[in-house]
C-alpha atoms as a PDB file:
ATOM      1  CA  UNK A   1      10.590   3.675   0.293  1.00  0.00           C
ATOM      2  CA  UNK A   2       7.735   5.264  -1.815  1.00  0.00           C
ATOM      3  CA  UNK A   3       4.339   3.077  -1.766  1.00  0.00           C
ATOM      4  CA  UNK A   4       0.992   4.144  -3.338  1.00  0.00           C
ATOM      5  CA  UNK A   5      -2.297   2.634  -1.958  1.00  0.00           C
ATOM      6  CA  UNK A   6      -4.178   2.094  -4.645  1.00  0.00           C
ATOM      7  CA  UNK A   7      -8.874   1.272  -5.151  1.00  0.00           C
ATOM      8  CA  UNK A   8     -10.354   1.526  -8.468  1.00  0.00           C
ATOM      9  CA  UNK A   9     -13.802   1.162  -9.291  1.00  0.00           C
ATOM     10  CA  UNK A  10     -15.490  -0.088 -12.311  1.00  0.00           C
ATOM     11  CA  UNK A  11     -18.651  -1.036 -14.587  1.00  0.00           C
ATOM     12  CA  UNK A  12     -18.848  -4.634 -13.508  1.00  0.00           C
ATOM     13  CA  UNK A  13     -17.457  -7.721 -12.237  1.00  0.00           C
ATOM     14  CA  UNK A  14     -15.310  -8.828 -15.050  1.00  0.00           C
ATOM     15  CA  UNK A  15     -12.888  -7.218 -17.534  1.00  0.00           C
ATOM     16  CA  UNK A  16     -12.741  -9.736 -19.800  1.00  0.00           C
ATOM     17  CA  UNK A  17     -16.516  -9.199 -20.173  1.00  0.00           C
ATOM     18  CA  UNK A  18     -15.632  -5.473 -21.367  1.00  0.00           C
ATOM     19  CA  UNK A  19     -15.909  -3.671 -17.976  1.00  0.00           C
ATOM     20  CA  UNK A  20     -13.724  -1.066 -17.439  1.00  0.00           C
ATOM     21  CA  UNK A  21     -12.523   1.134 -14.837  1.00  0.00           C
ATOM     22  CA  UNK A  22     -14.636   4.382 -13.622  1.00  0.00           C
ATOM     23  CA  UNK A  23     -12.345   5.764 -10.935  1.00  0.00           C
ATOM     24  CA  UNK A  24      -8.435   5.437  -9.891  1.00  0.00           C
ATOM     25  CA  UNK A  25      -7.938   6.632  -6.350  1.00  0.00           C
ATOM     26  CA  UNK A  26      -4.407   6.390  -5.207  1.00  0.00           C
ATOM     27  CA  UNK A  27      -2.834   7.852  -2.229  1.00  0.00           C
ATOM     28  CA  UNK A  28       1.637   8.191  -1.414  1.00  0.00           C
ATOM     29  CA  UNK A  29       2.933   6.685   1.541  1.00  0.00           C
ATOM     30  CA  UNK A  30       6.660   7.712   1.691  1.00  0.00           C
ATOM     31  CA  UNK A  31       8.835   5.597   4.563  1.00  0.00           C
ATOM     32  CA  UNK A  32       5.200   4.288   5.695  1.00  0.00           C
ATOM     33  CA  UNK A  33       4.066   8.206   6.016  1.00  0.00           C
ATOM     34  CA  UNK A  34       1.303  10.011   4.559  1.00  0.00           C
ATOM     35  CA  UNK A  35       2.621  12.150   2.282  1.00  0.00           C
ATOM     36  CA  UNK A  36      -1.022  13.926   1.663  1.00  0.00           C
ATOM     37  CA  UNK A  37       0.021  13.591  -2.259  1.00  0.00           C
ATOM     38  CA  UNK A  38      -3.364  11.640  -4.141  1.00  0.00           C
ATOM     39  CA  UNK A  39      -3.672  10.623  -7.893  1.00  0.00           C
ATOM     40  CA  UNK A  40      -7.822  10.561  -8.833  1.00  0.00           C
ATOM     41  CA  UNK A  41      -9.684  10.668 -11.506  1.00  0.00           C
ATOM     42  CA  UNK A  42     -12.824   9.474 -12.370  1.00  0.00           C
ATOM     43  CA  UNK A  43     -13.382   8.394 -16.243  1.00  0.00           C
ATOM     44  CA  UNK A  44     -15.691   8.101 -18.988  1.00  0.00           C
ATOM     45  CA  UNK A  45     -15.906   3.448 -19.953  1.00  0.00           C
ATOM     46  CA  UNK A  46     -17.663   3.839 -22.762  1.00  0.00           C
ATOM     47  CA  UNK A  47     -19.941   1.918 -21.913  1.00  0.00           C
ATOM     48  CA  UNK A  48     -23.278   1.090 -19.313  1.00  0.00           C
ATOM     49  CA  UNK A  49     -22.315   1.023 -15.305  1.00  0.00           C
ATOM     50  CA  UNK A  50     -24.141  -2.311 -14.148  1.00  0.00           C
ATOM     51  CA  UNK A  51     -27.038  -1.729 -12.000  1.00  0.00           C
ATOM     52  CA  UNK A  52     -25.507  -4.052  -9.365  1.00  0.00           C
ATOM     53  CA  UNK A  53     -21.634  -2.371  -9.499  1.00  0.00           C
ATOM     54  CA  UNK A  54     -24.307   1.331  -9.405  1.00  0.00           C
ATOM     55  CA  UNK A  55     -25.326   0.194  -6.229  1.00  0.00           C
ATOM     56  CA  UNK A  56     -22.130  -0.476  -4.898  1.00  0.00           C
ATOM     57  CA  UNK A  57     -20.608   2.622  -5.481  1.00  0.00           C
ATOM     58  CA  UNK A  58     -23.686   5.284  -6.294  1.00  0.00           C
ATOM     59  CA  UNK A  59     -21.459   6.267  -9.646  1.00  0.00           C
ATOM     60  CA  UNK A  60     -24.113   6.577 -12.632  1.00  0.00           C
ATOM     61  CA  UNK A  61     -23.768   6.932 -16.052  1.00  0.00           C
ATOM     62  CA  UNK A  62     -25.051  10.660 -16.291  1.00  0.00           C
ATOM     63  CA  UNK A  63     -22.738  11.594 -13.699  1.00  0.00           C
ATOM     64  CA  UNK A  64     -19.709   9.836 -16.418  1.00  0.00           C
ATOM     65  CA  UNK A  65     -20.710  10.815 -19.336  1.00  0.00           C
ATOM     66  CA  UNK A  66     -18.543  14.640 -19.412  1.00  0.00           C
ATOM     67  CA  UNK A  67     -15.553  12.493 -17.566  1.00  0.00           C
ATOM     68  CA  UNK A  68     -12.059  12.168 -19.584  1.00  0.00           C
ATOM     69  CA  UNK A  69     -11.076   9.037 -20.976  1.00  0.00           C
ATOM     70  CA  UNK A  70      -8.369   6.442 -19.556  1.00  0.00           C
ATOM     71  CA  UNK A  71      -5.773   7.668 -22.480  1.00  0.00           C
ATOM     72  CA  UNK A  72      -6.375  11.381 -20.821  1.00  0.00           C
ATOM     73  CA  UNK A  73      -5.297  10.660 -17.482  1.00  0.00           C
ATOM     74  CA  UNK A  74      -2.767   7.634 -18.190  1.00  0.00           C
ATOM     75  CA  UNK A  75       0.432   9.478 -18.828  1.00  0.00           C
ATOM     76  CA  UNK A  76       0.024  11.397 -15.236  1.00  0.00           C
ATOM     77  CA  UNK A  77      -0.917   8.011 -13.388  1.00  0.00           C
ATOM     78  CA  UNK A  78       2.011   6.146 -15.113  1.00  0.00           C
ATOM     79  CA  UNK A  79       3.802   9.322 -13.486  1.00  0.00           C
ATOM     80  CA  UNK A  80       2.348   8.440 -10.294  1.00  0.00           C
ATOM     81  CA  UNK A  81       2.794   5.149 -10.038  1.00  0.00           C
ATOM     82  CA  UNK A  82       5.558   4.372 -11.436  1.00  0.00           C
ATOM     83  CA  UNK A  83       8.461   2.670  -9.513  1.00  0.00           C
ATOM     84  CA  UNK A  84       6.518   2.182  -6.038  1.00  0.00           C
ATOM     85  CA  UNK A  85       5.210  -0.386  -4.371  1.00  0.00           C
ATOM     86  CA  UNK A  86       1.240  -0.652  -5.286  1.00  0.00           C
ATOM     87  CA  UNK A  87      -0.234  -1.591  -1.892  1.00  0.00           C
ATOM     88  CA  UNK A  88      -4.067  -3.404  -2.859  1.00  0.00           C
ATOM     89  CA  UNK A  89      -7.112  -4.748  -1.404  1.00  0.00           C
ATOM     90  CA  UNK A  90      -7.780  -7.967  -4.044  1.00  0.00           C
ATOM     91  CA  UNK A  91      -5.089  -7.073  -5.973  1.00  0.00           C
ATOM     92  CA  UNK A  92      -5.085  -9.760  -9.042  1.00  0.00           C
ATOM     93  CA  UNK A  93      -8.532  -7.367  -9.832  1.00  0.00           C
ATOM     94  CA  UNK A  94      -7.775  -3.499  -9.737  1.00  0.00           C
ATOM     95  CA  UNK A  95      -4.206  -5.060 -11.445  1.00  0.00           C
ATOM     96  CA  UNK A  96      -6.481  -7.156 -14.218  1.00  0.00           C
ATOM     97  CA  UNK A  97      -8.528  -4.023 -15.103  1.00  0.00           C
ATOM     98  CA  UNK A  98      -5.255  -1.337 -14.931  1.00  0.00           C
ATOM     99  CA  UNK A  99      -3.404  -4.031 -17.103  1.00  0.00           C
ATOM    100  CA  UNK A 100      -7.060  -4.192 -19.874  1.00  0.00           C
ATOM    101  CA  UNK A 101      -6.743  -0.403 -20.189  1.00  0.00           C
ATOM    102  CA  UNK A 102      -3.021  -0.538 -21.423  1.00  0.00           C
ATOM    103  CA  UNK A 103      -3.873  -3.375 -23.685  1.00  0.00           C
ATOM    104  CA  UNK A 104      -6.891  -1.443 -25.082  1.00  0.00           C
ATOM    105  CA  UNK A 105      -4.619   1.420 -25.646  1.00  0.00           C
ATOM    106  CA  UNK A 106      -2.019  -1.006 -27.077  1.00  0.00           C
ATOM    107  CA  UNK A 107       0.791   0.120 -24.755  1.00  0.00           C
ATOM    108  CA  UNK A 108       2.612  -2.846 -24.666  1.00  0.00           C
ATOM    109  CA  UNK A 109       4.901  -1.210 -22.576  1.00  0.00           C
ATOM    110  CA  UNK A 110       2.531  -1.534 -19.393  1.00  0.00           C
ATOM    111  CA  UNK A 111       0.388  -4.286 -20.228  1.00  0.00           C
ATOM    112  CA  UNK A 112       1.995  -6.067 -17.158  1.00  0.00           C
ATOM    113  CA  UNK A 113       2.237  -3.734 -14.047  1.00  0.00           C
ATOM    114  CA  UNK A 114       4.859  -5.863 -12.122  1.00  0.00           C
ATOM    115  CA  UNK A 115       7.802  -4.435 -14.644  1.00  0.00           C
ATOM    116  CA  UNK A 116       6.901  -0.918 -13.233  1.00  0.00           C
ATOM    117  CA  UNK A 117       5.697  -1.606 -10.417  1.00  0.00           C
ATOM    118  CA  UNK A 118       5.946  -3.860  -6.812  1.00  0.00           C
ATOM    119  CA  UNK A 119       2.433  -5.343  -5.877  1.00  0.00           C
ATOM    120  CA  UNK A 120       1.834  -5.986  -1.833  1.00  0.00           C
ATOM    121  CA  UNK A 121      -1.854  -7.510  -1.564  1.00  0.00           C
ATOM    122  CA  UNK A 122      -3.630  -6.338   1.227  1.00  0.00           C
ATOM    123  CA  UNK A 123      -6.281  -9.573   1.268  1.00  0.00           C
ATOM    124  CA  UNK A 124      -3.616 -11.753   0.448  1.00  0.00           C
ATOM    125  CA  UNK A 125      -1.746 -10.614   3.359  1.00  0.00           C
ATOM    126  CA  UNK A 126      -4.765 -10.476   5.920  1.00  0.00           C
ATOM    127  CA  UNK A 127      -5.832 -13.657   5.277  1.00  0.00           C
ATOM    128  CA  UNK A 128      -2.660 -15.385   6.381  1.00  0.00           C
ATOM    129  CA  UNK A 129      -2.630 -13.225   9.157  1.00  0.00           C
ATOM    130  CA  UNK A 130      -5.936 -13.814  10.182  1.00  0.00           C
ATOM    131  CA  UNK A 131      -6.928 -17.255   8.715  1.00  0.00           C
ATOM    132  CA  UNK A 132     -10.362 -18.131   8.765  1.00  0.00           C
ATOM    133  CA  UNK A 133     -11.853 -14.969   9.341  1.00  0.00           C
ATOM    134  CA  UNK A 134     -13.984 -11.972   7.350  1.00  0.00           C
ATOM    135  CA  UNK A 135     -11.180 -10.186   5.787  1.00  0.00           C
ATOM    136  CA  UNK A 136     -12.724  -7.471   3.781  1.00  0.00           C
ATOM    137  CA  UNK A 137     -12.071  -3.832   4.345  1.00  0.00           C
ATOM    138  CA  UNK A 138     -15.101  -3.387   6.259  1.00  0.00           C
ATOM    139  CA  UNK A 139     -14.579  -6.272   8.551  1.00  0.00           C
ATOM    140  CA  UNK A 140     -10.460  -5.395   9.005  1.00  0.00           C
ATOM    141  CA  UNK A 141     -11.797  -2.023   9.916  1.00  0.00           C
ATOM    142  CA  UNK A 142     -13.629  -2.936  13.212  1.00  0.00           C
ATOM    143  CA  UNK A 143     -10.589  -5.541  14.030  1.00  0.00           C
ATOM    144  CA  UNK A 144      -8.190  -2.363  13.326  1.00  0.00           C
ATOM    145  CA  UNK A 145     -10.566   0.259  15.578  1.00  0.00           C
ATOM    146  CA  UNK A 146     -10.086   2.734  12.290  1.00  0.00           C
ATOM    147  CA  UNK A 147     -13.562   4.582  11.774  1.00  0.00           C
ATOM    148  CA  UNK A 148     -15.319   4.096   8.081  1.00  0.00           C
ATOM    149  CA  UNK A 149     -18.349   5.097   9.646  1.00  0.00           C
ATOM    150  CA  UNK A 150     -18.612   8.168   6.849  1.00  0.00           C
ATOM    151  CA  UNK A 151     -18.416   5.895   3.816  1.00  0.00           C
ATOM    152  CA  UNK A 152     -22.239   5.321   2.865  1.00  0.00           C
ATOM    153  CA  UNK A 153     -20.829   3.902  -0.556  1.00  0.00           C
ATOM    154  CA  UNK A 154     -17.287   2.459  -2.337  1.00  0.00           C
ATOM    155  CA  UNK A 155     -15.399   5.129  -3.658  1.00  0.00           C
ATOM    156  CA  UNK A 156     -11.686   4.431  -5.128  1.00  0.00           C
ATOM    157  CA  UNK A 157     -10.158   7.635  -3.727  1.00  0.00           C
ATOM    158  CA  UNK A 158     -11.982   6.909   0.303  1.00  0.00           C
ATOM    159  CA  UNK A 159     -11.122   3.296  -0.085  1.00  0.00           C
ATOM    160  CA  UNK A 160      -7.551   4.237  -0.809  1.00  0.00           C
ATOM    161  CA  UNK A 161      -7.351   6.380   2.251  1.00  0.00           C
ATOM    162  CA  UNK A 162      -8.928   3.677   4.370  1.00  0.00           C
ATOM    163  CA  UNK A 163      -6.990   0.868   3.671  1.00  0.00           C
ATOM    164  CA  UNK A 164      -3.590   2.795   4.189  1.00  0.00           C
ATOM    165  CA  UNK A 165      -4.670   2.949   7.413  1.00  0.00           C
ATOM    166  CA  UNK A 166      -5.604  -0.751   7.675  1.00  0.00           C
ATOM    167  CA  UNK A 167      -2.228  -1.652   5.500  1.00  0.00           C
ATOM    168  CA  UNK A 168       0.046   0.858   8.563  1.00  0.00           C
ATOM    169  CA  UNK A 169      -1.707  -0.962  11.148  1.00  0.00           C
ATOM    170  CA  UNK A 170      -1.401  -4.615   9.826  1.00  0.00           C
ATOM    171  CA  UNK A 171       2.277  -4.474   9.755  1.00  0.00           C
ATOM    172  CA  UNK A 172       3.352  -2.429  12.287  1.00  0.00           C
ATOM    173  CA  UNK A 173       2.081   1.228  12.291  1.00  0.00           C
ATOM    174  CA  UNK A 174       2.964   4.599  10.811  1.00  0.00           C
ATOM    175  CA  UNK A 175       6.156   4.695  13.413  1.00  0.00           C
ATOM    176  CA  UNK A 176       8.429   2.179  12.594  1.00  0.00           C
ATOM    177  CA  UNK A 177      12.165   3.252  12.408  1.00  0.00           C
ATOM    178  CA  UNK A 178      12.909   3.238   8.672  1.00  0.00           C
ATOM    179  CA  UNK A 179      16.178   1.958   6.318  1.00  0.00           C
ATOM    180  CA  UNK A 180      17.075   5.956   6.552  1.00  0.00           C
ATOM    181  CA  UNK A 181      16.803   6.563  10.176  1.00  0.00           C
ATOM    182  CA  UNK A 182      18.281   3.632  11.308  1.00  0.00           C
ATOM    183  CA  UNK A 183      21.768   4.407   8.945  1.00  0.00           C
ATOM    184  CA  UNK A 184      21.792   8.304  10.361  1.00  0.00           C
ATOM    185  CA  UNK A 185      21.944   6.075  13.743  1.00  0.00           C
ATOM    186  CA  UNK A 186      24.787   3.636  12.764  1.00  0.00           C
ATOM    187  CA  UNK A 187      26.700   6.837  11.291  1.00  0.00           C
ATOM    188  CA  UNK A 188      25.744   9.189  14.546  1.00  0.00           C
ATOM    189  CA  UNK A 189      27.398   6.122  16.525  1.00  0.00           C
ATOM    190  CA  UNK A 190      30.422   5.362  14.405  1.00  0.00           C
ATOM    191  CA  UNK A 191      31.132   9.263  14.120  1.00  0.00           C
ATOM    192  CA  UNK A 192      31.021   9.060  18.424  1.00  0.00           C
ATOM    193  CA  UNK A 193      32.810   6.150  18.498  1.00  0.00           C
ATOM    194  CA  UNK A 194      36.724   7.020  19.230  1.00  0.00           C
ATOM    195  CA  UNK A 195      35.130   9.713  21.614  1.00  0.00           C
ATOM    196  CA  UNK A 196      33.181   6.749  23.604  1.00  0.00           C
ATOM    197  CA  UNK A 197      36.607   4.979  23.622  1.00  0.00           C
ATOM    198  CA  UNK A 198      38.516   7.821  24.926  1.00  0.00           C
ATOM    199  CA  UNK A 199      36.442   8.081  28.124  1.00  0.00           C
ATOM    200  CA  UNK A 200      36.858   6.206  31.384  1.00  0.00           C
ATOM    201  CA  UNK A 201      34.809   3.296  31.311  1.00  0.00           C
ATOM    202  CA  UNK A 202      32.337   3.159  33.887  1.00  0.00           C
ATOM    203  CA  UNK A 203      29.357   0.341  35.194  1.00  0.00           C
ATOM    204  CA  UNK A 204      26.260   0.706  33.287  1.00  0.00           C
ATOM    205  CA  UNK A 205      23.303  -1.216  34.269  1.00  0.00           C
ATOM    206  CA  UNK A 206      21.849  -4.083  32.157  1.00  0.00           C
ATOM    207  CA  UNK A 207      18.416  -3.500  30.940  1.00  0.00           C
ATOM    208  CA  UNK A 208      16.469  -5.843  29.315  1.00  0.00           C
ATOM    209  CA  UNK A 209      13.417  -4.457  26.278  1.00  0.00           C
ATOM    210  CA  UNK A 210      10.241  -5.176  27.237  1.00  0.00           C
ATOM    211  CA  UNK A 211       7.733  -7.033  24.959  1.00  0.00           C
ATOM    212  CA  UNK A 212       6.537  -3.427  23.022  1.00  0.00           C
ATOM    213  CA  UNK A 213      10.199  -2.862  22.366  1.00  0.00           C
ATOM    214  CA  UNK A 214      10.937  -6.490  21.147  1.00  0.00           C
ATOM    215  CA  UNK A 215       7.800  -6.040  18.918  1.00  0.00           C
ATOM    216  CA  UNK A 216       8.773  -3.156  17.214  1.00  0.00           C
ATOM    217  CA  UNK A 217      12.582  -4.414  16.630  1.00  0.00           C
ATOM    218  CA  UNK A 218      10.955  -7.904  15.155  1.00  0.00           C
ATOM    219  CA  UNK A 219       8.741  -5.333  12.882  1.00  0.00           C
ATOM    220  CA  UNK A 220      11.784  -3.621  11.708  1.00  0.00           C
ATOM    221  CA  UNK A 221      13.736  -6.660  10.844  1.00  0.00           C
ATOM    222  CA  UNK A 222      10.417  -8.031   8.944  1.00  0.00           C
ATOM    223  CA  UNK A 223      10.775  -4.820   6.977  1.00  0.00           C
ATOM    224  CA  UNK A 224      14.207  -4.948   6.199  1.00  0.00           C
ATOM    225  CA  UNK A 225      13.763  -9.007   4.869  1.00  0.00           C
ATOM    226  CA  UNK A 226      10.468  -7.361   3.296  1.00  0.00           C
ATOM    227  CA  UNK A 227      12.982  -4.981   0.932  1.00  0.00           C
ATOM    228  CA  UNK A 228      14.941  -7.770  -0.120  1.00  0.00           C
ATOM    229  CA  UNK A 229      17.990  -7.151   2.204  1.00  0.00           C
ATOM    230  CA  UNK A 230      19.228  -9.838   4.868  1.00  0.00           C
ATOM    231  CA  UNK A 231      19.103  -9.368   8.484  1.00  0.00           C
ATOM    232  CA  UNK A 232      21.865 -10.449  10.504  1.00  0.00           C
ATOM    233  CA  UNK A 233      20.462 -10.585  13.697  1.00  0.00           C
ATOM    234  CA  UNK A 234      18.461 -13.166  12.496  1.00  0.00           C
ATOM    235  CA  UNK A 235      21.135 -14.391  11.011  1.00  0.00           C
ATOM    236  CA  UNK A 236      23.226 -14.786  13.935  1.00  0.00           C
ATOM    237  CA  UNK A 237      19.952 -16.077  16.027  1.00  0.00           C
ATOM    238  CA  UNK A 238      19.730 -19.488  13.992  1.00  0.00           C
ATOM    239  CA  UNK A 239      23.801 -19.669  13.870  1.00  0.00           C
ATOM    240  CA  UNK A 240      24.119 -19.603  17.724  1.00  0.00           C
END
């Protein structure tokens, strides 16, 4: 299960306007791990930065203007991307201004992301989660107890970092027993199985999981629904 969290940052407010992206910052998650593997770049738009989106994230126009272009760096971050799960803060935006750089380069291709890649959105998520309530990074930071105090401004690559931290603790944490570790159990068992059955059988006592435990089995089964697959103890909990 490869996922890449992904922040860009740009001119302005508004592609269709002719803003365009200034920085890509994506880091890998691989079975909801850090892998420590990043994509970044920061790029030359072509154009002004707006004073108010300068403000936001401190990245000027001198600082752009010896920066590669998007049609530089775009056969590496279709590399990178490709075939994962894009994990967003706001996605319909960073997707709306990744999706105007393919159409500018005419790469028809990739001018929709969703045919190479899944997109989970991180504010679309929160918000259900935690209805009524501030759901911006900042604000999921201090519900999360993750420390942002060293970000002074928005930067796609710091962003990224932070909210794979806020996306791990939303739905579960960085521990959850994954689709691979939970077949090398089922096969460790099986393998054991005529062995068990060989033995005298003796009285084991019955113990019942406590609420952490029943937590983190309900996380698992959300992730296995999550990846498209059915669970059956659900299954056989509304049949019974």
């Amino acid at each position: 299960m490869r996922q890449i969290v992904l922040d860009t940052e740009t001119t302005g407010l508004s592609a269709q306007h002719g803003h365009r992206i200034i920085e890509i910052g994506c880091v890998e998650l691989v079975h909801r791990r850090l892998t420590g593997k990043v994509f970044h770049a920061y790029l030359h738009p072509d154009r002004k930065v707006d004073e108010g989106a300068m403000r936001v994230h401190g990245i000027t126009d001198d600082f752009l203007k010896d920066k590669p272009r998007f049609k530089n760096i775009v056969d590496e971050f279709k590399q990178f991307i490709q075939n994962a799960e894009l994990i967003i803060h706001n996605a319909p935006f960073d997707v709306g201004f990744i999706e105007n750089e393919f159409c500018l380069l005419k790469d028809k291709k990739w001018q929709n992301l969703e045919n190479h890649c899944q997109i989970f959105d991180t504010l679309s998520f929160a918000r259900q989660k935690h209805p009524g309530q501030r759901n911006n990074l900042d604000a999921l930071c201090k519900r999360y107890n993750i420390d942002n105090q060293h970000r002074e401004k928005h930067g796609a690559l710091l962003d990224a970092e932070i909210l794979a931290e806020v996306y791990l603790a939303m739905t579960g944490g960085q521990d959850n027993l994954t689709l691979e570790e939970a077949n090398q159990t089922i096969q460790v068992s099986l393998s054991g199985a005529s062995e068990i059955a060989a033995k005298p059988t003796i009285q084991t006592p019955f113990i019942q999981a406590n609420a952490d435990e029943i937590a983190a089995h309900e996380a698992f089964l959300d992730l296995i629904e999550k990846k498209g697959m059915a669970s059956l103890w659900r299954k056989e909990r509304l049949e019974s």
